[in-house]
Protein backbone atom coordinates (compact mmCIF):
# COMPACT_ATOMS: atom_id res chain seq x y z
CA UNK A 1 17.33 22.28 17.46
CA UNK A 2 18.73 20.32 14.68
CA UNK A 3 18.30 20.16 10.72
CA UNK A 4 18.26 16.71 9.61
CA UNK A 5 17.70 14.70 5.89
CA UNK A 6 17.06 10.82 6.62
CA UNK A 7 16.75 8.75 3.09
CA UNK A 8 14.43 6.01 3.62
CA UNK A 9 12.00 7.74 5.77
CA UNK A 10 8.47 6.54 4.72
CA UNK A 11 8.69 3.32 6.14
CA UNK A 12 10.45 1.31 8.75
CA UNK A 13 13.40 2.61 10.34
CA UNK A 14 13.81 5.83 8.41
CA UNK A 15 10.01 6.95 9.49
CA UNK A 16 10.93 6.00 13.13
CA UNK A 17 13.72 8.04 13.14
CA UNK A 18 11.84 10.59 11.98
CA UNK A 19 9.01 10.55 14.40
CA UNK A 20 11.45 10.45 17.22
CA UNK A 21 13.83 13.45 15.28
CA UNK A 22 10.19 15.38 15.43
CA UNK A 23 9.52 14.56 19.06
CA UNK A 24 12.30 16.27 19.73
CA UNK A 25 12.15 19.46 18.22
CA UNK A 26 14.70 19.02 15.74
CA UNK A 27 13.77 20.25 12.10
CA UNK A 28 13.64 16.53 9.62
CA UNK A 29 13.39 16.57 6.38
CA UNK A 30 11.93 12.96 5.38
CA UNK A 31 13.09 12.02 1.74
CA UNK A 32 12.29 8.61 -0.13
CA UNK A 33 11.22 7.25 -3.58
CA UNK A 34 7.54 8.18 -3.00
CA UNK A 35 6.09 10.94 -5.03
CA UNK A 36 4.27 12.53 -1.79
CA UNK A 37 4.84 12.08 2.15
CA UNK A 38 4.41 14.20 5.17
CA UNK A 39 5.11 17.86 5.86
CA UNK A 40 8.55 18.46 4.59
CA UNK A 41 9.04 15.77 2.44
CA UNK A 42 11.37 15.79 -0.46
CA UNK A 43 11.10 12.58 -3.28
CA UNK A 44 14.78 11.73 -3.04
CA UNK A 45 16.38 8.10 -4.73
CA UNK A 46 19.68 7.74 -3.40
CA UNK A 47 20.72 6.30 -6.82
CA UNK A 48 20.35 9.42 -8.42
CA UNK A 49 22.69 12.17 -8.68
CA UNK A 50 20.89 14.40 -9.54
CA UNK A 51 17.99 13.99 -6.48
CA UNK A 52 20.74 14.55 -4.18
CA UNK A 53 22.15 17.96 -5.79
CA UNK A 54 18.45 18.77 -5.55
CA UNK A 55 18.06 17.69 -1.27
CA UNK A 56 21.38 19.80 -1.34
CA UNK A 57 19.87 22.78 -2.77
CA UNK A 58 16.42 22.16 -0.93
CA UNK A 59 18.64 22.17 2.56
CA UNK A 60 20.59 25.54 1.98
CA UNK A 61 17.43 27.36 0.36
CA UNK A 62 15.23 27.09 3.16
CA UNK A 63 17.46 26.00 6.12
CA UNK A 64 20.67 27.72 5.23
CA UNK A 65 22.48 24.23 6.05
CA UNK A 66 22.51 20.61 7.39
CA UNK A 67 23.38 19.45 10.70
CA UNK A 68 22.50 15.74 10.62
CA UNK A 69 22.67 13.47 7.52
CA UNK A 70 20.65 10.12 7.90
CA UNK A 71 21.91 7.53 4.85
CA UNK A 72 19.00 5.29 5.92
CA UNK A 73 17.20 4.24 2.49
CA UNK A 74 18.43 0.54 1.28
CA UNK A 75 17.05 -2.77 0.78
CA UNK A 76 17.54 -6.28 1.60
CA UNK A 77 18.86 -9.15 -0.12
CA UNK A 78 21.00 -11.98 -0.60
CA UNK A 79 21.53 -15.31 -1.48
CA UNK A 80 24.28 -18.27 -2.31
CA UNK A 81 27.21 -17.31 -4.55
CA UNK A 82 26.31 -19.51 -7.02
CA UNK A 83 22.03 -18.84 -6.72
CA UNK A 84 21.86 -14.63 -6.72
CA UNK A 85 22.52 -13.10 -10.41
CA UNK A 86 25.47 -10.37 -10.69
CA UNK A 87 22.00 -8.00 -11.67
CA UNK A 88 20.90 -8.59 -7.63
CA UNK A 89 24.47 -7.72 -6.71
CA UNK A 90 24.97 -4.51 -9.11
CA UNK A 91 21.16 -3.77 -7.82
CA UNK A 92 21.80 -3.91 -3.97
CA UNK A 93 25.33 -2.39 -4.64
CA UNK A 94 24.04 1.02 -6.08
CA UNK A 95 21.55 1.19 -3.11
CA UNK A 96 23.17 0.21 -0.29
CA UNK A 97 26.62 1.10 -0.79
CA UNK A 98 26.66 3.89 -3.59
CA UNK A 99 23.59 5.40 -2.19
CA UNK A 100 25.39 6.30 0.60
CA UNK A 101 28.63 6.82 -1.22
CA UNK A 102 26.16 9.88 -2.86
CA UNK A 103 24.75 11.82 -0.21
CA UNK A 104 28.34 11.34 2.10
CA UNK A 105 29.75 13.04 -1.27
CA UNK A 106 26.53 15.31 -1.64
CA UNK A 107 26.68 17.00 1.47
CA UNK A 108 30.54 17.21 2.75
CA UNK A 109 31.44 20.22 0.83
CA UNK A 110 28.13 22.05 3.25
CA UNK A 111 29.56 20.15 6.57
CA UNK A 112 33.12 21.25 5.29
CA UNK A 113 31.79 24.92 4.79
CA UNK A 114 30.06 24.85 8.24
CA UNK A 115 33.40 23.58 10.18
CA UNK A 116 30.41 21.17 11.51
CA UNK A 117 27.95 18.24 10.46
CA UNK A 118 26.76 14.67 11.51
CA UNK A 119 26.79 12.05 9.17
CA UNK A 120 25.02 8.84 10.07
CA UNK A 121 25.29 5.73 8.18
CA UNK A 122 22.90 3.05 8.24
CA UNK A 123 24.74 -0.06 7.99
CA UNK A 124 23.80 -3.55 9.85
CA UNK A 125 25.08 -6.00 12.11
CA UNK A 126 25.80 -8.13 8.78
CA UNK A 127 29.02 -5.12 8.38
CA UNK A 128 30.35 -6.43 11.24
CA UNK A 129 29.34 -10.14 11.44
CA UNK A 130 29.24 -12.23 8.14
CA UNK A 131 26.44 -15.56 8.20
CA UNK A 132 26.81 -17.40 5.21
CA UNK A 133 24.35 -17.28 1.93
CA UNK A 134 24.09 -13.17 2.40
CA UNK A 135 27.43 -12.45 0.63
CA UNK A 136 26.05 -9.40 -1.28
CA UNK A 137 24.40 -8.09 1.83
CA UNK A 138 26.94 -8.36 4.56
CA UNK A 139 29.65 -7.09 1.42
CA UNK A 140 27.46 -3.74 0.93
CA UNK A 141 27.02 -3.37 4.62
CA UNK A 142 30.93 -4.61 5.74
CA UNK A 143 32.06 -1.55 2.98
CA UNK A 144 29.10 1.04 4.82
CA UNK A 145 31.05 0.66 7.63
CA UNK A 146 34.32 0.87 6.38
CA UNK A 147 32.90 4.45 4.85
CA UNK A 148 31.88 5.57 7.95
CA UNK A 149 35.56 4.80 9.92
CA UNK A 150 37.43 6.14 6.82
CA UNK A 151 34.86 9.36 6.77
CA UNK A 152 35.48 9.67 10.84
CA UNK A 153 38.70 10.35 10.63
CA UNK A 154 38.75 12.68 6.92
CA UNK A 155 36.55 14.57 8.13
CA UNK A 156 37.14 15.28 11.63
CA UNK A 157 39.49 18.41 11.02
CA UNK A 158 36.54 19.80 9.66
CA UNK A 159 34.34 19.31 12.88
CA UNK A 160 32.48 16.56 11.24
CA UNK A 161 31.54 13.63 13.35
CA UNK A 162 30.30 10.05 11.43
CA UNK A 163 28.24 7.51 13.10
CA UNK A 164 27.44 3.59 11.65
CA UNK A 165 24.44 2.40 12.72
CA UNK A 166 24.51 -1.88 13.01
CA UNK A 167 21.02 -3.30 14.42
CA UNK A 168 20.37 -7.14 14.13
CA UNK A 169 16.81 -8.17 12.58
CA UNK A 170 13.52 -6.14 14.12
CA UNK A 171 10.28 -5.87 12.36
CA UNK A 172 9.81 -3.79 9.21
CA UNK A 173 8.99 -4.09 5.88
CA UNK A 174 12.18 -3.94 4.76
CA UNK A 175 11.32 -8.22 3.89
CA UNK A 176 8.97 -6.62 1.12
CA UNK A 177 12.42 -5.76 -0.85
CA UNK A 178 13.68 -8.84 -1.21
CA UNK A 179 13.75 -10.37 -4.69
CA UNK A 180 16.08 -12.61 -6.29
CA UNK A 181 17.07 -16.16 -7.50
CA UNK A 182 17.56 -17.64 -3.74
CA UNK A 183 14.19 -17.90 -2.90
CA UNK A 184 14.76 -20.47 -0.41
CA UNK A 185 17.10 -17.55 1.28
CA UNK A 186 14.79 -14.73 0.89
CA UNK A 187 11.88 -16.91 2.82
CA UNK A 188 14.53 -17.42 5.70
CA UNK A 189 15.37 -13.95 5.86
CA UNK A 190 11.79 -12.46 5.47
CA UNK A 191 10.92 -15.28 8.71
CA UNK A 192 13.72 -13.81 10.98
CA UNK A 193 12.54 -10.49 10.31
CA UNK A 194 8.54 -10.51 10.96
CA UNK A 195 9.41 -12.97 14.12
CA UNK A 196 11.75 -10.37 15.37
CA UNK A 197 10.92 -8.83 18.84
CA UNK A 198 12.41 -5.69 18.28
CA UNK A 199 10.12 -2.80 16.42
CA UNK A 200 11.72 -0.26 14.11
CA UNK A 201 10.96 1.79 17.07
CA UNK A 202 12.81 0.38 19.65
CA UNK A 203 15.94 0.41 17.35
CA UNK A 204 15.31 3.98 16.66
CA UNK A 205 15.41 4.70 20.35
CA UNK A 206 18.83 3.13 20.50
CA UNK A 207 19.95 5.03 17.19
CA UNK A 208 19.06 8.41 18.80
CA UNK A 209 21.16 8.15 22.06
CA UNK A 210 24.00 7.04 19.92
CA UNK A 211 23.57 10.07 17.93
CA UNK A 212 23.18 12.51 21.13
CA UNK A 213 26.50 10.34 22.75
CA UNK A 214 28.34 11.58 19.26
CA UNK A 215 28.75 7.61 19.21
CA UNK A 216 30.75 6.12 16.15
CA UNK A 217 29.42 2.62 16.45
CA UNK A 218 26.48 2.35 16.78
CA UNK A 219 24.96 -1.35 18.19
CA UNK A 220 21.37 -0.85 19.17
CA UNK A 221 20.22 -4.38 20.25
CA UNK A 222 21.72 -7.22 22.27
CA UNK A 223 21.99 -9.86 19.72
CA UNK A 224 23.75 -7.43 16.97
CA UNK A 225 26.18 -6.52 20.50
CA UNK A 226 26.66 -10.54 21.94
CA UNK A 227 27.39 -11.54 17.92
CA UNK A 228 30.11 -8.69 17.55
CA UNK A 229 31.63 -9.25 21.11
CA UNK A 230 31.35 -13.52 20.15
CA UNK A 231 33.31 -12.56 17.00
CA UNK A 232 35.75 -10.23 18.52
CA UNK A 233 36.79 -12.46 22.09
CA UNK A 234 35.66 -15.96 21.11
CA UNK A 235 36.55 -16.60 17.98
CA UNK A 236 36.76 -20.34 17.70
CA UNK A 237 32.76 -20.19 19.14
CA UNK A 238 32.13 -17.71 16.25
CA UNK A 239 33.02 -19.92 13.63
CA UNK A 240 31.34 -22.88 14.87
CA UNK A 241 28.12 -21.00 14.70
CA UNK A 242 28.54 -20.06 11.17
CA UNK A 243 29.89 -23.49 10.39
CA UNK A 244 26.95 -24.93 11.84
CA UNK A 245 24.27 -22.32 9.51
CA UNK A 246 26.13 -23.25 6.60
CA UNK A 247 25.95 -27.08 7.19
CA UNK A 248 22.21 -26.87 7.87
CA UNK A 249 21.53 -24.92 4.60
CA UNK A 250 23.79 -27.86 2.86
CA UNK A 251 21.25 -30.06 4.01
CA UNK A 252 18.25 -27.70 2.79
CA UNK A 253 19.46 -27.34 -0.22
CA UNK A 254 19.90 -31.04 -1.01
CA UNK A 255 16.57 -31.83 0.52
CA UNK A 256 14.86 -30.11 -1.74
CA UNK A 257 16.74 -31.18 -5.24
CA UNK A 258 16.37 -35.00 -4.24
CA UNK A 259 12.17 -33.82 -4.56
């Protein structure tokens, strides 16, 4: 049996992972930016500092420790370069990126104490694969993975193993966060992710046997795995595809300013 802290856990994802966590026998703490939640809930935002001493504290008070950290919690967004504000960057920056930055940084010194640990990163198949108009998103999510490999190998003298989780679209609300100038963006994104035929759960499924396989990367659906392989061994085919996006939302975009 496990101790785990997943961010995020209320909703989507995060409360998937937590229902399967539970199924399994494994002590979960669920923390997000709610004021109340289920049995063993902690209010936690992972842009706060201070929130994160407290989980810390919380953790070695009544569980003498961690075993699994879950950086779930973020957001989604993005936009044109020249469309989404440098306030929708700084804002998806200090929760995607930085909020993970905090609890890797908030809970190594316990993993390092305990010679042991899991950290799992929530990143996205935009880390590894980069459509245009989502710069800030695939950025935040490119550097959550880059975290992860550099925290793999810093921390495995210490017995700590890191895991980066990269699904494609499935159906949450994560669409409910999106806000920003690109609204013509945000409408696309918020389509691909309420037609999505994946569930929260079915990603979660795929999450969890990477975690048990000790699994750095983690791809839990076949389009996130056939866009990575595409961009790894065909190249050429790659770009054409993202050529091809780009040029449509060219189109779009002039569409709609000739009325």
């Amino acid at each position: 049996m496990s101790r785990v802290l997943v961010t995020g856990g209320a909703s989507g994802l995060g409360a998937a992972l937590v229902a399967r966590f539970v199924a399994d026998g494994h002590q979960v703490l669920c923390t997000d930016v709610a004021d109340d939640g289920p049995k063993d809930y902690l209010r936690l935002n992972v842009r706060s500092s201070e929130d994160w001493a407290a989980a810390v504290e919380w953790c070695e008070q009544n569980w003498g420790g961690l075993d699994i950290l879950v950086n779930n919690a973020g957001i989604a967004t993005g936009g044109r370069i020249d469309v989404e504000t440098l306030d929708e960057w700084d804002r998806v920056v200090d929760i995607n990126l930085m909020g993970v930055v905090r609890g890797c940084r908030a809970f190594t010194p316990v993993f390092k104490r305990q010679r042991s640990g899991h950290i799992v990163n929530t990143a996205s198949a935009a880390g590894l694969v980069h459509p245009p108009m989502m710069s800030s998103y695939n950025t935040v999510k490119a550097g959550v993975v880059a975290l992860s490999e550099t925290l793999s190998h810093e921390l495995h003298p210490y017995g700590v193993t890191v895991s980066v989780v990269c699904p494609s679209f499935f159906r949450t609300n994560l669409g409910d966060s999106i806000q920003g100038e690109d609204t013509a963006m945000g409408a696309t994104a918020r389509q691909l992710i309420e037609k999505s035929p994946r569930t929260a759960d079915d990603i979660a499924a795929g999450v969890i046997a990477g975690i048990k396989k000790k699994q750095f990367l983690i791809i839990p659906d076949r389009p996130a795995l056939m866009a990575w392989r595409t961009k790894r061994f065909a190249r050429p085919l790659y770009d054409r595809q993202m050529r091809k996006i780009a040029a449509r939302a060219r189109e779009r975009a002039e569409a709609a300013a000739r009325g």
